[in-house]
Protein backbone atom coordinates (compact mmCIF):
# COMPACT_ATOMS: atom_id res chain seq x y z
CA UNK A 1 -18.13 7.97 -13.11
CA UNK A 2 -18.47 4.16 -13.97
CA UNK A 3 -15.64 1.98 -12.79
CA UNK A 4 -13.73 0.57 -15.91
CA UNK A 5 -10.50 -1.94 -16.21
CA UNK A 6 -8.60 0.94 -16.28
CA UNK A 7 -9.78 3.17 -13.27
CA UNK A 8 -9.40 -0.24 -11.02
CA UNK A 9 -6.30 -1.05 -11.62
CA UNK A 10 -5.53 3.04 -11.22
CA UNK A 11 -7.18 2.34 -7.60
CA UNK A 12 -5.15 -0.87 -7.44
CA UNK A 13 -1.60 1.24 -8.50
CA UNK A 14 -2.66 4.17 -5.77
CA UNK A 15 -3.21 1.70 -2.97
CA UNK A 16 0.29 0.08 -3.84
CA UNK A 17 1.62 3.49 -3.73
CA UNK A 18 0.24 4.36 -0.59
CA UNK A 19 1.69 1.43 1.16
CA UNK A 20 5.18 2.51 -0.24
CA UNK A 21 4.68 5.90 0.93
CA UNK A 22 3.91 4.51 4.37
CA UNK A 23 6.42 2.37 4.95
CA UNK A 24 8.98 4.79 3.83
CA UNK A 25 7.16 7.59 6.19
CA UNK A 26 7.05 5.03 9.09
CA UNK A 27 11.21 4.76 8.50
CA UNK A 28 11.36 8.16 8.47
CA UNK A 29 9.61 8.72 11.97
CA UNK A 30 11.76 5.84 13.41
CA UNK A 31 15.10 7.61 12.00
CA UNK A 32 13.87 10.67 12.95
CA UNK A 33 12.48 9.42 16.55
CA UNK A 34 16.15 7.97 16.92
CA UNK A 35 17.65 10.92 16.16
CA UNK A 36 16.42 13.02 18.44
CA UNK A 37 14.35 10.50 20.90
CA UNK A 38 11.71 10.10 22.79
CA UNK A 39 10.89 13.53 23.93
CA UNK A 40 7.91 15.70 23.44
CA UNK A 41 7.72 19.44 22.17
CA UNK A 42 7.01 22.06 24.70
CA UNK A 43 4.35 24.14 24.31
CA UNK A 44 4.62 25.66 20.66
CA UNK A 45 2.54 28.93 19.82
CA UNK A 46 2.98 29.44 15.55
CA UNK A 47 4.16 32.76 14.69
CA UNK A 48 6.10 33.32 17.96
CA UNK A 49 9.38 33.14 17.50
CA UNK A 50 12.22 32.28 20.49
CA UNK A 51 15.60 32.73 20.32
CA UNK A 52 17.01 30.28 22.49
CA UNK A 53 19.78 27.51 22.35
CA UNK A 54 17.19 24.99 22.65
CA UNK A 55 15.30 26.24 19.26
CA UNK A 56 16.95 23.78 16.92
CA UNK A 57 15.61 20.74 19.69
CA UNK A 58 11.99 22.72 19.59
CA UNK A 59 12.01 22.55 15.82
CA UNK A 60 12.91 18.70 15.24
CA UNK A 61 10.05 17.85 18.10
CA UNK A 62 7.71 19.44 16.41
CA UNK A 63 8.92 18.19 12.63
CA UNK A 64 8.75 14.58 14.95
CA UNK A 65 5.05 14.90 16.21
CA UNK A 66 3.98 16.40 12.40
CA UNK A 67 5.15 13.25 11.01
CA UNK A 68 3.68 11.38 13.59
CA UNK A 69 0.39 12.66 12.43
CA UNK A 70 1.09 12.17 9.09
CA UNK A 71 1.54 8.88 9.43
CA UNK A 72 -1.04 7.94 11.75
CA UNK A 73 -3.22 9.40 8.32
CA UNK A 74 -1.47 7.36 6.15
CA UNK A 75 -2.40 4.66 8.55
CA UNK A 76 -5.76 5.34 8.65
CA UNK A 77 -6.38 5.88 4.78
CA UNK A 78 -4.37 2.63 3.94
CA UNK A 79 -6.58 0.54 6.35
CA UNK A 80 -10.01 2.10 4.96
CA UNK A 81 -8.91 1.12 1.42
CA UNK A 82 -7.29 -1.76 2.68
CA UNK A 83 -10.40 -3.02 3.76
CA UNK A 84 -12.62 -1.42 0.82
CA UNK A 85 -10.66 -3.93 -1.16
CA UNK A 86 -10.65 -7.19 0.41
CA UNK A 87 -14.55 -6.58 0.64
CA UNK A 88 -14.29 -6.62 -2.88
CA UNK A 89 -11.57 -9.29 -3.58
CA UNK A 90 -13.82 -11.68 -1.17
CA UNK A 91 -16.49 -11.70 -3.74
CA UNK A 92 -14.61 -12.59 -6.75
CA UNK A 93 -15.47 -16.02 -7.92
CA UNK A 94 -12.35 -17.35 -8.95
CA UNK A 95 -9.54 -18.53 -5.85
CA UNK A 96 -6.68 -18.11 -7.63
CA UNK A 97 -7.67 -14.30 -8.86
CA UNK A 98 -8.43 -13.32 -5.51
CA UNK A 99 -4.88 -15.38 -4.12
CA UNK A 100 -3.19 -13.17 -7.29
CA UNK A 101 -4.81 -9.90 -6.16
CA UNK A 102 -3.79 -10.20 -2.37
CA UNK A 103 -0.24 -11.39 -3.69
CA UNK A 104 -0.02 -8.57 -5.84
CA UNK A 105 -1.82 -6.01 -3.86
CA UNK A 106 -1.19 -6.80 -0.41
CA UNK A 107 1.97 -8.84 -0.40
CA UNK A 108 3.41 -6.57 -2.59
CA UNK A 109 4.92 -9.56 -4.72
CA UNK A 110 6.69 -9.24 -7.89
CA UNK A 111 5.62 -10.97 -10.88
CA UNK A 112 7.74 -13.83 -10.55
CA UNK A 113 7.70 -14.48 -7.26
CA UNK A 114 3.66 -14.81 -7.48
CA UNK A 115 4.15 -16.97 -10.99
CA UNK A 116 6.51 -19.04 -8.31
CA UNK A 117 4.02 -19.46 -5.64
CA UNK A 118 1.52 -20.44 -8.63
CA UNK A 119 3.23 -22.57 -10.47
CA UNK A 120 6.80 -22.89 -9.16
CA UNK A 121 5.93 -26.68 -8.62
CA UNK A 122 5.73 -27.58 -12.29
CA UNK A 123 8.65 -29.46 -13.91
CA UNK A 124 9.10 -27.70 -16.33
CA UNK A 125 8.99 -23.78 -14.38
CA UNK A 126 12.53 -23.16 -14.67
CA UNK A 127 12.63 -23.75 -18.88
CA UNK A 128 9.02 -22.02 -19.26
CA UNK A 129 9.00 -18.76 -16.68
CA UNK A 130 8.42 -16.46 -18.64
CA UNK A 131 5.44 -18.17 -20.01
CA UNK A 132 3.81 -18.54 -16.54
CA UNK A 133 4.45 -15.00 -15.86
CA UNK A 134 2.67 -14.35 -19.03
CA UNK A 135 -0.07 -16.75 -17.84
CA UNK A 136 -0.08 -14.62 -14.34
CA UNK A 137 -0.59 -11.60 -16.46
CA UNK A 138 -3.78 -13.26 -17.94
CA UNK A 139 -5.24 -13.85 -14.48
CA UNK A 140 -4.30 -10.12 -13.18
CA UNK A 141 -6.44 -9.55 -16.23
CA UNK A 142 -9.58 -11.43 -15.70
CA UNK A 143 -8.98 -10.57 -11.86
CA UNK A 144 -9.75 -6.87 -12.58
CA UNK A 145 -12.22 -7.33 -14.62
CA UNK A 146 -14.21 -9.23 -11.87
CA UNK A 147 -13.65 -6.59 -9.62
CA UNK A 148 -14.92 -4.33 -12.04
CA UNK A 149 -17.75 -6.35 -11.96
CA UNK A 150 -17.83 -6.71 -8.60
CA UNK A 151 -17.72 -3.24 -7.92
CA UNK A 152 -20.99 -2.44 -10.20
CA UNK A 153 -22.84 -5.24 -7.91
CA UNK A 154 -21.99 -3.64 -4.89
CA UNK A 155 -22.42 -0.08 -5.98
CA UNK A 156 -25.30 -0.53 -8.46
């Protein structure tokens, strides 16, 4: 399937979404891991099933160490497209479209706090925002359509 405008920022959206699914599943583990603390699961055997007053305990270790694994996944695919991306991002031309992309991507900025850190220093920012949010809009523009381009380099 050829890489379009479209599909890359769909690639861009997923990645953001994966880093909001991680950092809400790494709160989860360190809620949960308060909860019940720092202790492991004894030895659990699927299907078998115990009747004990220590069951509920036996049940929240082992929801603890399955999202433990989960996460350590998440970790793993967020890194791998992680770096995928800034491969990518290093070999767009322009600075400021690859300074918008890690804002955007990476820093998980808004749109006006990266029209701020671009052009936040002008006199007249405060009157004209919304026009250099507009103008950020622009650059996301041309910045995935070098990566586009990009992409068909690398992948041709």
């Amino acid at each position: 399937m050829a890489v379009t405008a479209r599909t890359m920022r769909q690639r861009l959206d997923a990645y953001v979404d994966l880093r909001k699914e991680l950092r809400m599943q790494a709160m989860r583990l360190d809620q949960m891991r308060q909860t019940i603390g720092d202790i492991r699961s004894p030895k659990y055997e699927p299907g078998k099933a115990s009747s004990g007053p220590g069951d509920g305990v036996a049940r929240d270790v082992i929801a603890l160490e399955n999202l433990e694994l989960r996460v350590a996944e998440l970790i793993d695919h967020e890194e791998s497209e992680h770096d995928d991306l800034e491969r990518m991002i290093c070999r767009v031309t322009n600075a400021q479209q690859r300074a918008l992309l890690r804002l955007r991507y990476f820093d998980l900025k808004d749109w006006a706090d990266i029209a701020f850190a671009f052009f936040g220093d002008r006199v007249d920012y405060l009157t004209e925002e919304h026009d250099y949010v507009a103008k950020c809009y622009r650059i996301h523009s041309r910045a995935v359509s070098s990566l586009v381009a990009v992409h068909r380099r690398m992948f041709a």
